[in-house]
PDB file of N, CA and C in Angstrom:
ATOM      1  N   UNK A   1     -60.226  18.228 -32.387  1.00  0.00           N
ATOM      2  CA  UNK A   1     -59.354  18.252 -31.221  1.00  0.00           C
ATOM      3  C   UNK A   1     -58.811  19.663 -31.029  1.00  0.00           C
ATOM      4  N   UNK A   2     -59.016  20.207 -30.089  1.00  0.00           N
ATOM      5  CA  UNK A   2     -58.924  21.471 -29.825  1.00  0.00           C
ATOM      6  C   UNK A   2     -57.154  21.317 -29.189  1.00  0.00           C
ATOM      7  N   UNK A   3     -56.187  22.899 -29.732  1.00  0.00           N
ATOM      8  CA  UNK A   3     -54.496  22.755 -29.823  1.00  0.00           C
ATOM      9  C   UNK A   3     -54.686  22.990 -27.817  1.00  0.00           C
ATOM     10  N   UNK A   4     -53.578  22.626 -27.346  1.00  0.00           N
ATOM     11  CA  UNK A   4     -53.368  23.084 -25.766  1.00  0.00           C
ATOM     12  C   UNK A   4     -52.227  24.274 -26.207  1.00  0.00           C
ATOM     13  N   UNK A   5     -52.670  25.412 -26.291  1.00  0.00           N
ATOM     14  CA  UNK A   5     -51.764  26.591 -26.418  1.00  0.00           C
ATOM     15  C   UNK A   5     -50.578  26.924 -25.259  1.00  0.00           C
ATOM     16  N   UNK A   6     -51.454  26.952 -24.191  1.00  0.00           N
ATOM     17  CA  UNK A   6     -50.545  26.786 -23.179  1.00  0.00           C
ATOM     18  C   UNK A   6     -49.432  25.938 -23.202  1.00  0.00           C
ATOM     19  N   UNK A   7     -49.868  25.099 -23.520  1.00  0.00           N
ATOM     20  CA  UNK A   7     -48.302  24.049 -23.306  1.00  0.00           C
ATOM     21  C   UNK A   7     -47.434  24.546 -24.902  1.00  0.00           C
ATOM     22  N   UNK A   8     -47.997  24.639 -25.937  1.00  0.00           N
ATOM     23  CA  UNK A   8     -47.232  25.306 -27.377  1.00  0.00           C
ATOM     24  C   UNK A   8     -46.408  26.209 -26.844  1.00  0.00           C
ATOM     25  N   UNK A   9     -46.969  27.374 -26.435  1.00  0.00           N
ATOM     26  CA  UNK A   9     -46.029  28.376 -25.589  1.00  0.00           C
ATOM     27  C   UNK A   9     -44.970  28.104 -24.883  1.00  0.00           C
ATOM     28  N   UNK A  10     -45.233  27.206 -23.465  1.00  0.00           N
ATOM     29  CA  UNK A  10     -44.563  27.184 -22.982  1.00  0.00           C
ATOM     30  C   UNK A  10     -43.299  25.888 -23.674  1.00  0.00           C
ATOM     31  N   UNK A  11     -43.590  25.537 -24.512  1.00  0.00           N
ATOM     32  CA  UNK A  11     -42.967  24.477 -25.391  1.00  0.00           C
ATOM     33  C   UNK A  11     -41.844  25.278 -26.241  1.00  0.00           C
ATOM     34  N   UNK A  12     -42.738  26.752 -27.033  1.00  0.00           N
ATOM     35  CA  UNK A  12     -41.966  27.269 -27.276  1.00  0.00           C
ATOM     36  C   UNK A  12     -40.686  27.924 -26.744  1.00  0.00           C
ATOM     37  N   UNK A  13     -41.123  28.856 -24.977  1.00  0.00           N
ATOM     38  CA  UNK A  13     -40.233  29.181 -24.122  1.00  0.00           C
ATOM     39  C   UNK A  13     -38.728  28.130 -24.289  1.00  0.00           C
ATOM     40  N   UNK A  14     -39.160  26.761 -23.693  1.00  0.00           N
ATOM     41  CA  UNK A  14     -38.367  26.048 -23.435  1.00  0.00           C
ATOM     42  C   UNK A  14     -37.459  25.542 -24.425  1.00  0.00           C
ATOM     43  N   UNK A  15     -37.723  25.689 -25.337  1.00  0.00           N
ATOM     44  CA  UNK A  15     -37.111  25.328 -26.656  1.00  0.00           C
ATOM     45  C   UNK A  15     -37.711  23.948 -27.453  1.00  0.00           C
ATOM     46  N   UNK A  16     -38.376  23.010 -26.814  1.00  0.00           N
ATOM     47  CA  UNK A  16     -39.151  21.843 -27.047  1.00  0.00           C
ATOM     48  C   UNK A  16     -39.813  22.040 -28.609  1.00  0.00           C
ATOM     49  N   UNK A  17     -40.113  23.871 -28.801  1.00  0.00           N
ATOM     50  CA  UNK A  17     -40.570  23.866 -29.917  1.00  0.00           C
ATOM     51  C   UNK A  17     -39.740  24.950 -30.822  1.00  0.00           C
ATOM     52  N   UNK A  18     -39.258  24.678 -31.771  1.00  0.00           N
ATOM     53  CA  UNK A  18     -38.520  26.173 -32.610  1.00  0.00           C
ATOM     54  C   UNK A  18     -39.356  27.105 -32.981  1.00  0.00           C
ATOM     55  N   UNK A  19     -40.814  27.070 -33.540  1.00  0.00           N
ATOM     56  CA  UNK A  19     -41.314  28.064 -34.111  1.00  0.00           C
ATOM     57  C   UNK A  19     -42.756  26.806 -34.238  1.00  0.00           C
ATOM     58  N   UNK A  20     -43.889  28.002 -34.270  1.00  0.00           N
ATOM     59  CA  UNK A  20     -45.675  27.251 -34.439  1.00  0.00           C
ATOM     60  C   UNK A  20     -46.434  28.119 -35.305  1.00  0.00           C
ATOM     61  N   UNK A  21     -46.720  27.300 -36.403  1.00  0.00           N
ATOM     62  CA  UNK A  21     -47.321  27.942 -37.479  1.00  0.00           C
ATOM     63  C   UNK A  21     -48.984  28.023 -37.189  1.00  0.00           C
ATOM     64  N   UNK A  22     -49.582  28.907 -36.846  1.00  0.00           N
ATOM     65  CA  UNK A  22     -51.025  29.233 -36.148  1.00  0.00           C
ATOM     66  C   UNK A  22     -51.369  30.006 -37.751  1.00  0.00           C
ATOM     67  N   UNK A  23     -52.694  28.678 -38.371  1.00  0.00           N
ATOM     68  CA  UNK A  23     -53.446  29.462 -39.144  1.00  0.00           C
ATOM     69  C   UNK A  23     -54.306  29.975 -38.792  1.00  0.00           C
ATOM     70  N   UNK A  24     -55.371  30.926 -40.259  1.00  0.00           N
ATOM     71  CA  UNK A  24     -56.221  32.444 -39.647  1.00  0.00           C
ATOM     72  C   UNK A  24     -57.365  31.536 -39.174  1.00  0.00           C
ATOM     73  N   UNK A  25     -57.898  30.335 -39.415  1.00  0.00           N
ATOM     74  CA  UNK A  25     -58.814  29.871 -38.942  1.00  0.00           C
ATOM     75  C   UNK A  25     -58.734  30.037 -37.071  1.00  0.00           C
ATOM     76  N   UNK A  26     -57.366  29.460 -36.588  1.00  0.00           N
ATOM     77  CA  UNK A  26     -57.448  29.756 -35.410  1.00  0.00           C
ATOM     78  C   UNK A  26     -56.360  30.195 -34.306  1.00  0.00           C
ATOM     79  N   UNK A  27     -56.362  32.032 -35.204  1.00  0.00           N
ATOM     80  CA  UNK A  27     -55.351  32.713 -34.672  1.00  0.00           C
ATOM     81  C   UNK A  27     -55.914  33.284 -33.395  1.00  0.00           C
ATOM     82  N   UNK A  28     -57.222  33.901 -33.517  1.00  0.00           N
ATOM     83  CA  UNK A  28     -57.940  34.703 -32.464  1.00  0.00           C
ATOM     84  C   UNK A  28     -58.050  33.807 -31.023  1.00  0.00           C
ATOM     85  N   UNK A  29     -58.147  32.172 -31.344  1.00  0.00           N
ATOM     86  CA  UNK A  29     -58.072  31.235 -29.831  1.00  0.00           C
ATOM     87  C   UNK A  29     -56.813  31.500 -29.528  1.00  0.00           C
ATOM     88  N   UNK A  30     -55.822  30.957 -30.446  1.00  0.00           N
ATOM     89  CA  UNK A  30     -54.071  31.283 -29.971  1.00  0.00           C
ATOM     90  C   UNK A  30     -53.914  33.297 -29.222  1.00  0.00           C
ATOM     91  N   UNK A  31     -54.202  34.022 -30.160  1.00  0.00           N
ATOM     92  CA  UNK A  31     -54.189  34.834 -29.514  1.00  0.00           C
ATOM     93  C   UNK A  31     -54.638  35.848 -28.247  1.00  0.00           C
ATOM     94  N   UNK A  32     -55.479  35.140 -27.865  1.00  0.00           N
ATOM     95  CA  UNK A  32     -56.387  35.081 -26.513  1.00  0.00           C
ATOM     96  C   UNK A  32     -55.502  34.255 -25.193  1.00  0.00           C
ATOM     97  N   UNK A  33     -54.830  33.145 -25.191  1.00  0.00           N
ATOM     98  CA  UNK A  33     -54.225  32.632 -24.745  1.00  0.00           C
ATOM     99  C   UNK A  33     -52.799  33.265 -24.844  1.00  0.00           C
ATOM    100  N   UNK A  34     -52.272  33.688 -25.589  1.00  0.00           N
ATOM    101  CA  UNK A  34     -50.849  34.148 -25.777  1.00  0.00           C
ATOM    102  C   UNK A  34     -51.203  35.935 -24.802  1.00  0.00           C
ATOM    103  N   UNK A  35     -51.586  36.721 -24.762  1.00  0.00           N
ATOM    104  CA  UNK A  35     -51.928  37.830 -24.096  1.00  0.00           C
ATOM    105  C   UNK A  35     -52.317  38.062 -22.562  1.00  0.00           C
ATOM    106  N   UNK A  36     -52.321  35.816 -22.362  1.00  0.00           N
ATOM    107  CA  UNK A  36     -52.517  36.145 -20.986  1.00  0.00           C
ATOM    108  C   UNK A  36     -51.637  35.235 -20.387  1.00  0.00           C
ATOM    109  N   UNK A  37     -50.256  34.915 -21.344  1.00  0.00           N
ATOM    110  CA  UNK A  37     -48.960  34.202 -21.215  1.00  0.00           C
ATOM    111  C   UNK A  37     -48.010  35.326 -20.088  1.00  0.00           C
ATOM    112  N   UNK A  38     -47.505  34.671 -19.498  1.00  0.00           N
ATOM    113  CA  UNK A  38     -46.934  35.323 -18.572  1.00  0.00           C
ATOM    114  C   UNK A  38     -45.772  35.712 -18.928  1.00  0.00           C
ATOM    115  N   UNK A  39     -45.202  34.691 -19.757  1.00  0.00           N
ATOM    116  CA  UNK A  39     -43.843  35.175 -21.170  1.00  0.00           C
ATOM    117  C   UNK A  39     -44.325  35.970 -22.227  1.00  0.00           C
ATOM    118  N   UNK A  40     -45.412  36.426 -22.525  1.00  0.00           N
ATOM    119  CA  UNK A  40     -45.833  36.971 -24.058  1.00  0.00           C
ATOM    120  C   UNK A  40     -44.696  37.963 -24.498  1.00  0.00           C
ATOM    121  N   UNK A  41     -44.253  38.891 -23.660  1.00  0.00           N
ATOM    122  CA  UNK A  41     -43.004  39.507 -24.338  1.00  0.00           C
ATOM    123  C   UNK A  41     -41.960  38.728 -25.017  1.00  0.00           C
ATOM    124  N   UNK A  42     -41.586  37.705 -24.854  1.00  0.00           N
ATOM    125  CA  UNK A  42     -40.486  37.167 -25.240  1.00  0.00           C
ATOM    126  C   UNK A  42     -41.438  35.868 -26.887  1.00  0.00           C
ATOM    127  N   UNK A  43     -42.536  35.984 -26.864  1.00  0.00           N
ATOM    128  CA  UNK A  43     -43.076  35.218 -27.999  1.00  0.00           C
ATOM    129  C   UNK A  43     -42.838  36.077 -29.402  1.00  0.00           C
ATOM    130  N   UNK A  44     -42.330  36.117 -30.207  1.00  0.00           N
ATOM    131  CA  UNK A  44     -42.925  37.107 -31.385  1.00  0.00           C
ATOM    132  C   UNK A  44     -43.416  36.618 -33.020  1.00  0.00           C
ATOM    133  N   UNK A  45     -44.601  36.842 -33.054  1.00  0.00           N
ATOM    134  CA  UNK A  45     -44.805  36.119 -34.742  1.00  0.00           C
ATOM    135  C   UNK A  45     -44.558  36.856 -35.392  1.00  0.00           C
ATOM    136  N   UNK A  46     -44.525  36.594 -36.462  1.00  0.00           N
ATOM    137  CA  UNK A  46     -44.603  37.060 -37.835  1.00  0.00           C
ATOM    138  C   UNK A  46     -45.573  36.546 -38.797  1.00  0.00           C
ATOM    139  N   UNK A  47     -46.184  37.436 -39.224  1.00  0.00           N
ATOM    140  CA  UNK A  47     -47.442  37.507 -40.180  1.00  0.00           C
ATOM    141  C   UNK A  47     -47.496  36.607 -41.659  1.00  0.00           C
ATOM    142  N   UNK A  48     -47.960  36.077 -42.072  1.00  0.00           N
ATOM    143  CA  UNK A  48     -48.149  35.412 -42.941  1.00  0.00           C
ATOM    144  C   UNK A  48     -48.481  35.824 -44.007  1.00  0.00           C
ATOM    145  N   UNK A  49     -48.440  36.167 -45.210  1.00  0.00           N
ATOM    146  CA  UNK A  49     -49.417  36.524 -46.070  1.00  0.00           C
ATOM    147  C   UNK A  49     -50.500  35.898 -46.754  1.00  0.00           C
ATOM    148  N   UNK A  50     -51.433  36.018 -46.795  1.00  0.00           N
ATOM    149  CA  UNK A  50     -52.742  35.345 -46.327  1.00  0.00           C
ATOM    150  C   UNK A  50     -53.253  35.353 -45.618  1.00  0.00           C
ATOM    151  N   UNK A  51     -52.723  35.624 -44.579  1.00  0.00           N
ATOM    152  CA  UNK A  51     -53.198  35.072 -42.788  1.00  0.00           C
ATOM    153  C   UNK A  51     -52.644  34.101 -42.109  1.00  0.00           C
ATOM    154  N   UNK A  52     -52.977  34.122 -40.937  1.00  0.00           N
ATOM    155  CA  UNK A  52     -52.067  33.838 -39.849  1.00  0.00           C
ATOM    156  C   UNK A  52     -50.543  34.014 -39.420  1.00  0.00           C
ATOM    157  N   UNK A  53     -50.235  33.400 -38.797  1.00  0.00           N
ATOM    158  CA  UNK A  53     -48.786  33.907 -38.481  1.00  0.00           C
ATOM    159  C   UNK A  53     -47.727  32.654 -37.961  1.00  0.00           C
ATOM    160  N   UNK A  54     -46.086  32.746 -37.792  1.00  0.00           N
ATOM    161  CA  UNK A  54     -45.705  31.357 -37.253  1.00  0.00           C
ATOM    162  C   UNK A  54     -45.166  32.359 -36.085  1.00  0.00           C
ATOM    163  N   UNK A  55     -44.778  31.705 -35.008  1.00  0.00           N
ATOM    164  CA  UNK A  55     -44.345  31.944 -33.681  1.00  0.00           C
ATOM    165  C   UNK A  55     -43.184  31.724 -33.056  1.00  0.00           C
ATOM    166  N   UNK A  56     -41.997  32.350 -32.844  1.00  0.00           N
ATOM    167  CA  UNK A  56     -41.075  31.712 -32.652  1.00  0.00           C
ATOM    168  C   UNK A  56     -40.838  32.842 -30.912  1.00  0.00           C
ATOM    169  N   UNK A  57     -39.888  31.913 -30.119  1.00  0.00           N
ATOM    170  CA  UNK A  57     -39.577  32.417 -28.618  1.00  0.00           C
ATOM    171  C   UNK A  57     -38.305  33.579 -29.171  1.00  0.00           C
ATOM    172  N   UNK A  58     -38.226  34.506 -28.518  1.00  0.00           N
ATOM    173  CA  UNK A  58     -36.374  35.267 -28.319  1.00  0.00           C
ATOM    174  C   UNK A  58     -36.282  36.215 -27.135  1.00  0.00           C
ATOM    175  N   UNK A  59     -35.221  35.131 -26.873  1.00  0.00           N
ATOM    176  CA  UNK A  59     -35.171  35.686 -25.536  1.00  0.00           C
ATOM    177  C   UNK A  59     -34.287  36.966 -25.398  1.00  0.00           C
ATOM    178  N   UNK A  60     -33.853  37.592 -26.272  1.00  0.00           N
ATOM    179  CA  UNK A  60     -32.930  38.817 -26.092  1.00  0.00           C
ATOM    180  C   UNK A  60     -31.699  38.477 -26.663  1.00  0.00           C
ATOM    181  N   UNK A  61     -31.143  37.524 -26.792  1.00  0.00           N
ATOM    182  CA  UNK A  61     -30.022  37.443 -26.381  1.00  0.00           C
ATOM    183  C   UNK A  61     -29.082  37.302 -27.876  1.00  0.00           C
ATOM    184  N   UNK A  62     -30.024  37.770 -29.040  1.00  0.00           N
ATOM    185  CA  UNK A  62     -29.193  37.147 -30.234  1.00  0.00           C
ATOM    186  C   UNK A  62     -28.550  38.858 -30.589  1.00  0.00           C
ATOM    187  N   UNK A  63     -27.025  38.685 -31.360  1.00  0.00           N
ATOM    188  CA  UNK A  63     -27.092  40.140 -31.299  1.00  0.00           C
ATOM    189  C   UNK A  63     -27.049  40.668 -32.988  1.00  0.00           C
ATOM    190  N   UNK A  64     -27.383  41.849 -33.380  1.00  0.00           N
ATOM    191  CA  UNK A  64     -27.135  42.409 -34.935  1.00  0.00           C
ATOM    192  C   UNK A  64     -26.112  42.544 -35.373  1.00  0.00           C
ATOM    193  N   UNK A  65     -25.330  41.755 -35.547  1.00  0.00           N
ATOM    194  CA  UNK A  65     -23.617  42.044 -36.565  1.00  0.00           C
ATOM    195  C   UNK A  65     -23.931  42.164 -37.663  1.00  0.00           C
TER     196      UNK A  65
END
């Protein structure tokens, strides 16, 4: 069953999702789809060690104290 990225994303945007753990098997489909997200600025992962990465939305708004 192939993931609907599109909707993950926009799942993520909305808050529906906190964070999406995309393994290396199938980061390169997620990342093909995420580059042509119309939000992609506001997506940011973080790398895994091993591979792949999890995904979480920020919208700006958290601040550094």
């Amino acid at each position: 069953m192939a993931e609907d990225y599109q909707k993950i994303l926009d799942d993520l945007r909305t808050g529906k999702l906190k964070e999406y753990d995309v393994e290396m098997d199938h980061f390169m489909e997620f990342q093909h789809v995420l580059m042509n997200y119309q939000y992609k600025k506001s997506i940011v992962g973080e790398a895994k060690r091993g591979g792949g990465a999890v995904y979480h939305f920020d919208d700006g708004s958290r601040s550094n104290n």
